[in-house]
Protein backbone atom coordinates (compact mmCIF):
# COMPACT_ATOMS: atom_id res chain seq x y z
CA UNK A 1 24.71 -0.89 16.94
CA UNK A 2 21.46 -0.02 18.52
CA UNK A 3 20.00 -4.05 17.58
CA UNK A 4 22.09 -5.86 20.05
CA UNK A 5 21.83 -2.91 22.44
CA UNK A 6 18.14 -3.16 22.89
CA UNK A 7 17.99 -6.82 21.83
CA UNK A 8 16.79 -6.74 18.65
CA UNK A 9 17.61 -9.22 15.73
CA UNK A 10 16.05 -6.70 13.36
CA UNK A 11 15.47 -3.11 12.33
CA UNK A 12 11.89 -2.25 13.63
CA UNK A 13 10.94 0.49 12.40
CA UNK A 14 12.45 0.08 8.57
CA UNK A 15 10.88 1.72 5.41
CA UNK A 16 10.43 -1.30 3.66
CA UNK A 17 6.98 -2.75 2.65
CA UNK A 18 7.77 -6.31 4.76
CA UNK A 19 3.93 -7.71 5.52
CA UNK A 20 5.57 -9.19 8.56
CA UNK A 21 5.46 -5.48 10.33
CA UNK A 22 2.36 -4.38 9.13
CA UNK A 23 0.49 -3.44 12.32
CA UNK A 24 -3.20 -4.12 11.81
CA UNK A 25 -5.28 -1.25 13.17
CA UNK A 26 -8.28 -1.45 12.69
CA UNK A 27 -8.33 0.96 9.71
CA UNK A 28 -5.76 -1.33 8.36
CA UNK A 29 -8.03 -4.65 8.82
CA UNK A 30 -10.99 -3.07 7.09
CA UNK A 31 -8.69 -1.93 4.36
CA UNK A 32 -7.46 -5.30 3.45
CA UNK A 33 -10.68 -7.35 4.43
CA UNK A 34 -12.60 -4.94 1.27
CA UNK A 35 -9.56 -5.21 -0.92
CA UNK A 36 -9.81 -8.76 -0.17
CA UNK A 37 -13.49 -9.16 -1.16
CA UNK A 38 -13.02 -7.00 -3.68
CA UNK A 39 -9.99 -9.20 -5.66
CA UNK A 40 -12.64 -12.51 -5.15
CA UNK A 41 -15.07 -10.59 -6.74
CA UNK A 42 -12.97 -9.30 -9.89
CA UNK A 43 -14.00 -5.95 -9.47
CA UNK A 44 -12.11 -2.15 -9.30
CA UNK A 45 -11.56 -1.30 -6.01
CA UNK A 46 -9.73 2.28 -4.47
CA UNK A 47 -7.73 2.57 -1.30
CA UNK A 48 -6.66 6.09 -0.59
CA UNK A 49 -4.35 7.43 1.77
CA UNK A 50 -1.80 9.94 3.18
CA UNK A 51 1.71 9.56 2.15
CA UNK A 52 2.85 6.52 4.72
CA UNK A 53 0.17 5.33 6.17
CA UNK A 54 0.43 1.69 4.82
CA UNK A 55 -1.15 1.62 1.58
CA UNK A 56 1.84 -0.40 -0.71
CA UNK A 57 2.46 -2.58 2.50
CA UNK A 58 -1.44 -3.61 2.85
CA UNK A 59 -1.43 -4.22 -1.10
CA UNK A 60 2.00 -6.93 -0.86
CA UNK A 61 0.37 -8.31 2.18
CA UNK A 62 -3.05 -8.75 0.18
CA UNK A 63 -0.93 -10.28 -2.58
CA UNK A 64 0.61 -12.99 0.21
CA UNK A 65 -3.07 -13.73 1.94
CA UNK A 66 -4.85 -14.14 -1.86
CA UNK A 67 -1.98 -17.37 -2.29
CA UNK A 68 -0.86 -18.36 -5.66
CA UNK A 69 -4.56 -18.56 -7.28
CA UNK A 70 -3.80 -14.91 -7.87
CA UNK A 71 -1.60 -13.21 -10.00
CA UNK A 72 -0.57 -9.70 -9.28
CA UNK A 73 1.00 -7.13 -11.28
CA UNK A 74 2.25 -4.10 -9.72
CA UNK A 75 2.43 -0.56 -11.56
CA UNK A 76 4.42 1.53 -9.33
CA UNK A 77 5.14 4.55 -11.84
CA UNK A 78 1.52 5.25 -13.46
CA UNK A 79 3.05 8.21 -15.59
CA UNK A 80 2.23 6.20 -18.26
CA UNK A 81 0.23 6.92 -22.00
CA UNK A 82 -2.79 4.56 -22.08
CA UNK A 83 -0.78 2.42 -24.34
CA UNK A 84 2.19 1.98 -22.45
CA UNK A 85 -0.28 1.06 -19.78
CA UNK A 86 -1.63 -1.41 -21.95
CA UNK A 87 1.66 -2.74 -22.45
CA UNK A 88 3.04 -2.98 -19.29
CA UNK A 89 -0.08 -5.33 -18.66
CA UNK A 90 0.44 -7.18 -21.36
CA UNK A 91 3.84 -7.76 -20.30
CA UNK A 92 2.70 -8.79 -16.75
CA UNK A 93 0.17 -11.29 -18.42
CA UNK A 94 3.63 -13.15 -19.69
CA UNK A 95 3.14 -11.75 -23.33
CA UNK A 96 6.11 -11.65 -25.18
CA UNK A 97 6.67 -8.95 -26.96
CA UNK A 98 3.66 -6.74 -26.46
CA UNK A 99 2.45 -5.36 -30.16
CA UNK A 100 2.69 -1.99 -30.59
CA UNK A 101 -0.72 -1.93 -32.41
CA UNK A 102 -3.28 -0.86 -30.14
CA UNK A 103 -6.17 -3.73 -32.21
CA UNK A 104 -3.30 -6.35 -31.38
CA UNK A 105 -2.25 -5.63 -27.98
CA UNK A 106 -5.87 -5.74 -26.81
CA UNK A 107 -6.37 -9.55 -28.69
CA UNK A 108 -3.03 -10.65 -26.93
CA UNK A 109 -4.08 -9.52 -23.52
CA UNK A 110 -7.62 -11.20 -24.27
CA UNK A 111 -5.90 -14.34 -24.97
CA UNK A 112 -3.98 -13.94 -22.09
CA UNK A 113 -6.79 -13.25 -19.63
CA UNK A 114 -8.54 -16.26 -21.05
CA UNK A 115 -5.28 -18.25 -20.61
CA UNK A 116 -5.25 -17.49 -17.01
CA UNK A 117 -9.14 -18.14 -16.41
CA UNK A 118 -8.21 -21.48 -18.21
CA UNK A 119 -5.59 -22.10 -15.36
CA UNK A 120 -7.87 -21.48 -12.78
CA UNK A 121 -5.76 -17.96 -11.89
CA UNK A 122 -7.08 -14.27 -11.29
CA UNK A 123 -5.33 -11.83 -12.64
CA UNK A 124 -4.90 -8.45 -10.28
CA UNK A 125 -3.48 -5.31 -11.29
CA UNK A 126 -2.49 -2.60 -8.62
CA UNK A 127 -1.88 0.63 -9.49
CA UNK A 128 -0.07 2.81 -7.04
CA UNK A 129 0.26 6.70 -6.40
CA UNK A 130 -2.43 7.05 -8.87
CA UNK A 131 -2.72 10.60 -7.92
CA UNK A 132 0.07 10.75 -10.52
CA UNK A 133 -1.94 9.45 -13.38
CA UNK A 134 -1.46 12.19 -16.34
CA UNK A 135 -4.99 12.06 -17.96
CA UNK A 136 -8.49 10.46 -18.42
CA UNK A 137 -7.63 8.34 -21.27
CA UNK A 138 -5.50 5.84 -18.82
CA UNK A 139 -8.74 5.92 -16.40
CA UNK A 140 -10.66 4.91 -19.20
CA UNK A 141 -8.82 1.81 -20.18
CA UNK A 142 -8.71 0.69 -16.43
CA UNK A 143 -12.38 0.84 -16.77
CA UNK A 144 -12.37 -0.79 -19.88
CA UNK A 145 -10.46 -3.41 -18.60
CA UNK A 146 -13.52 -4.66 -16.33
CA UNK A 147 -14.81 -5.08 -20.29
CA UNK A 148 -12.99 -8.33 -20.31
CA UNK A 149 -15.60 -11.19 -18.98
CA UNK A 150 -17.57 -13.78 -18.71
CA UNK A 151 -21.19 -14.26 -18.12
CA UNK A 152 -21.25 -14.13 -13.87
CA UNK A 153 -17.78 -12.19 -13.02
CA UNK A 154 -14.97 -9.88 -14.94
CA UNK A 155 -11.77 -11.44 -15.91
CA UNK A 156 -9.51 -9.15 -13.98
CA UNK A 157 -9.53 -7.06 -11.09
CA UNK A 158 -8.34 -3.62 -10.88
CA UNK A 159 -7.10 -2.07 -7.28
CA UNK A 160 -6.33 1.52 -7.86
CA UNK A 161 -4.67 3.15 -4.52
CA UNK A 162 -3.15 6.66 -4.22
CA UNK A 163 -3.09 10.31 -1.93
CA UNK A 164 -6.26 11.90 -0.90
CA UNK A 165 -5.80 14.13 -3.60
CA UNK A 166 -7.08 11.47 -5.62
CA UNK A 167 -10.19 11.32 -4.44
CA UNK A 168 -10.99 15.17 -5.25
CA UNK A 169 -9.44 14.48 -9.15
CA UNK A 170 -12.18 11.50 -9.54
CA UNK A 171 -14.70 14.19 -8.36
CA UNK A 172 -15.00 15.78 -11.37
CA UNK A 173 -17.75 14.98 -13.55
CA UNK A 174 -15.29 13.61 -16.79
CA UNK A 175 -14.67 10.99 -14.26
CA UNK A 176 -18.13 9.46 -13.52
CA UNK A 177 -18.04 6.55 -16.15
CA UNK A 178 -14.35 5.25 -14.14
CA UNK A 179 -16.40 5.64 -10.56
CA UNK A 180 -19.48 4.26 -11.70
CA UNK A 181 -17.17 1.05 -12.41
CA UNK A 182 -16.04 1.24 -8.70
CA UNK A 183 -17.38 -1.27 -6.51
CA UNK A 184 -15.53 -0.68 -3.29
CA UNK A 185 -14.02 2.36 -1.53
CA UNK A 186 -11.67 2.99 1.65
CA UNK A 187 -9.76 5.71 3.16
CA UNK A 188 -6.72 4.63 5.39
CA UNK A 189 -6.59 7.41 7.86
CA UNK A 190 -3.75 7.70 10.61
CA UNK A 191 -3.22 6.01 13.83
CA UNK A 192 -4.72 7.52 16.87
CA UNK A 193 -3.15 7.56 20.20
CA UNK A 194 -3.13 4.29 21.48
CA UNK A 195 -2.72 2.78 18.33
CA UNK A 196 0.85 4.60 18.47
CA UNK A 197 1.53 3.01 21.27
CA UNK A 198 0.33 -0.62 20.02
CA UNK A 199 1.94 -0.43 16.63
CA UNK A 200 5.61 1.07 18.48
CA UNK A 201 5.23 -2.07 20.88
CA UNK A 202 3.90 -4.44 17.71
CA UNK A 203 7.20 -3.46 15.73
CA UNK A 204 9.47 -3.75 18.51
CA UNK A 205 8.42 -7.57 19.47
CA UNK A 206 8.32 -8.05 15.54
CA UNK A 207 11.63 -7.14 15.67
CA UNK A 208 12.91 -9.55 18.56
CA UNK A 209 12.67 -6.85 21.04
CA UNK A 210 10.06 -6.51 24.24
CA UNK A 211 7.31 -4.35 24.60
CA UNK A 212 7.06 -1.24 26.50
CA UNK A 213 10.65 0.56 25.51
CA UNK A 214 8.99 3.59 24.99
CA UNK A 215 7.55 5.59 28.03
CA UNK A 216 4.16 6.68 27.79
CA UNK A 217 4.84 10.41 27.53
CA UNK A 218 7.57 9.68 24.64
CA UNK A 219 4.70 8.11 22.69
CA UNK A 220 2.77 11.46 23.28
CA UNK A 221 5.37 13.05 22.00
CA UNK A 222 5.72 10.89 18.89
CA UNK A 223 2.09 10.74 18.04
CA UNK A 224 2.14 14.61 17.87
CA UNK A 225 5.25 15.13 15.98
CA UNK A 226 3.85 11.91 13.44
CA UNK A 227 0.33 12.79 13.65
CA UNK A 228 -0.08 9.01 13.55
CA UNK A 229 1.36 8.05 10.30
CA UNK A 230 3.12 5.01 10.71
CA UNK A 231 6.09 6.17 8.16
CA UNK A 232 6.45 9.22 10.05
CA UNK A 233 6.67 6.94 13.49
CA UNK A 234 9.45 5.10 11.94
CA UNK A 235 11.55 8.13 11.59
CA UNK A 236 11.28 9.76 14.75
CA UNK A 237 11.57 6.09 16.35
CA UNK A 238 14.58 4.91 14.67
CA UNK A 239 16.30 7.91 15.76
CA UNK A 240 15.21 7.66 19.17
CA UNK A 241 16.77 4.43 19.56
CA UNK A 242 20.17 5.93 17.51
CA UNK A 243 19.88 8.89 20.30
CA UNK A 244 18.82 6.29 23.49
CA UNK A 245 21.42 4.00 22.02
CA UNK A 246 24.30 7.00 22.35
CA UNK A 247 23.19 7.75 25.96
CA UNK A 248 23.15 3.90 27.12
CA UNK A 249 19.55 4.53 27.92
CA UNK A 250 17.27 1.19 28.61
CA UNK A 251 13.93 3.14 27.93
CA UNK A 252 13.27 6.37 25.49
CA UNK A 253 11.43 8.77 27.35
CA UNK A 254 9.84 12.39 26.05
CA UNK A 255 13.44 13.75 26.79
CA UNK A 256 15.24 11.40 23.88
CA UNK A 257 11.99 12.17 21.58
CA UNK A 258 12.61 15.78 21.95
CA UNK A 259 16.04 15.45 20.74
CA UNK A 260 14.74 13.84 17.85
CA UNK A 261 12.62 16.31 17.18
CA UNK A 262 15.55 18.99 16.63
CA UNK A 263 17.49 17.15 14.66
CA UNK A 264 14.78 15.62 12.06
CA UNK A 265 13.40 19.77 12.31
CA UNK A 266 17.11 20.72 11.75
């Protein structure tokens, strides 16, 4: 369809977390330069974020720029009890058969840890949409977590990443012992104007394509209709090109955007 029509070999502007179009604004660079200090250091780090701005894409492109050394574990669903939590680390620490007994889970995922330090590896442990997290008994065995160390660094590191809303639940004051355990901070905000423009062109080269097939007052258009969050771009974009594709039209000016706009307001 629209690929060969404006010579692409890929879809640009797809919802999938692929590190290969993750357009590094400079909001986005100091997001994964901290996360990256923060993994060598073993320490509990929190990246928030509106919905779509980049957050699960910066974390898998984290996990491809740390190399094998480090050993991720991914907890996409955090509607979890504290020991089901427990468990699904365990599990992601290759222990078979996780214990239901709170006194033994903890010794196999000390053994574990220990295993891993043994093999030179780092464990890492990313929770995402945190926001979602039912209670303050699962923050407290995050923080407890940082328990397990030796003398000059903690055993594991803990990257905890979620909406803004999270940032107003840690607020309150039950919460203090999990921040005081926070080392780093960051808040991913949206693209501005002419980083709209760069990350449009950035996707569309990424994508086999050349840069400049949207006009400049179509990526006015898109910036206010997105407000500069890149999964919001990807929408109205990929339906420009469905629309520009239709009309046989080489560029996608404000007219095709507008269009879009109807349709995805529809």
């Amino acid at each position: 369809m629209y690929k060969e029509f404006y010579g692409l070999t890929e879809k640009p502007f797809s919802k999938t977390p692929d590190p290969r179009f993750l357009y590094m604004s400079s909001g986005h660079q100091e997001a994964l330069a901290r996360l990256e200090y923060a993994v060598e250091e073993s320490e509990i780090a929190l990246l928030t974020g509106d919905i779509g701005c980049g957050k699960t894409t910066i974390s898998r492109a984290l996990m491809d720029r740390m190399g094998d050394r480090y050993h991720f574990m991914f907890v996409f669903n955090p509607r979890l009890t504290a020991d089901e939590l427990l468990r699904v680390i365990a599990s992601g620490l290759q222990v078979n058969e996780p214990s239901l007994q709170k006194d033994q889970l903890l010794k196999e995922i000390t053994t574990a840890l220990y295993r891993l330090h043994g093999e030179g590896r780092v464990p890492v442990v990313v929770i995402d949409e945190a926001q979602m997290i039912p209670d303050r008994e699962l923050f407290d065995e995050l923080r407890l977590l940082t328990n397990f160390q030796l003398d000059d660094r903690n055993l594991v590191s803990v990257i905890i990443m979620g909406q803004p809303e999270l940032r107003e639940m840690l607020a309150s004051p039950v919460y203090e012992p999990f921040r005081q355990r926070i080392s780093l901070n960051f808040h991913l905000a949206p693209l501005g104007l002419e980083e709209t423009l760069e990350y449009l062109d950035f996707r569309i080269v990424a994508a086999g394509g050349e840069p400049g097939l949207f006009s400049p007052d179509a990526v006015q258009r898109i910036f206010e209709l997105s407000g500069g969050v890149p999964r919001r771009i990807n929408a109205v974009a990929t339906n420009a090109l469905l629309i520009g594709y239709g009309r046989d039209a080489a560029w996608i000016d404000a007219a095709i955007i507008e269009e879009t706009a109807a349709e995805l307001l529809a």
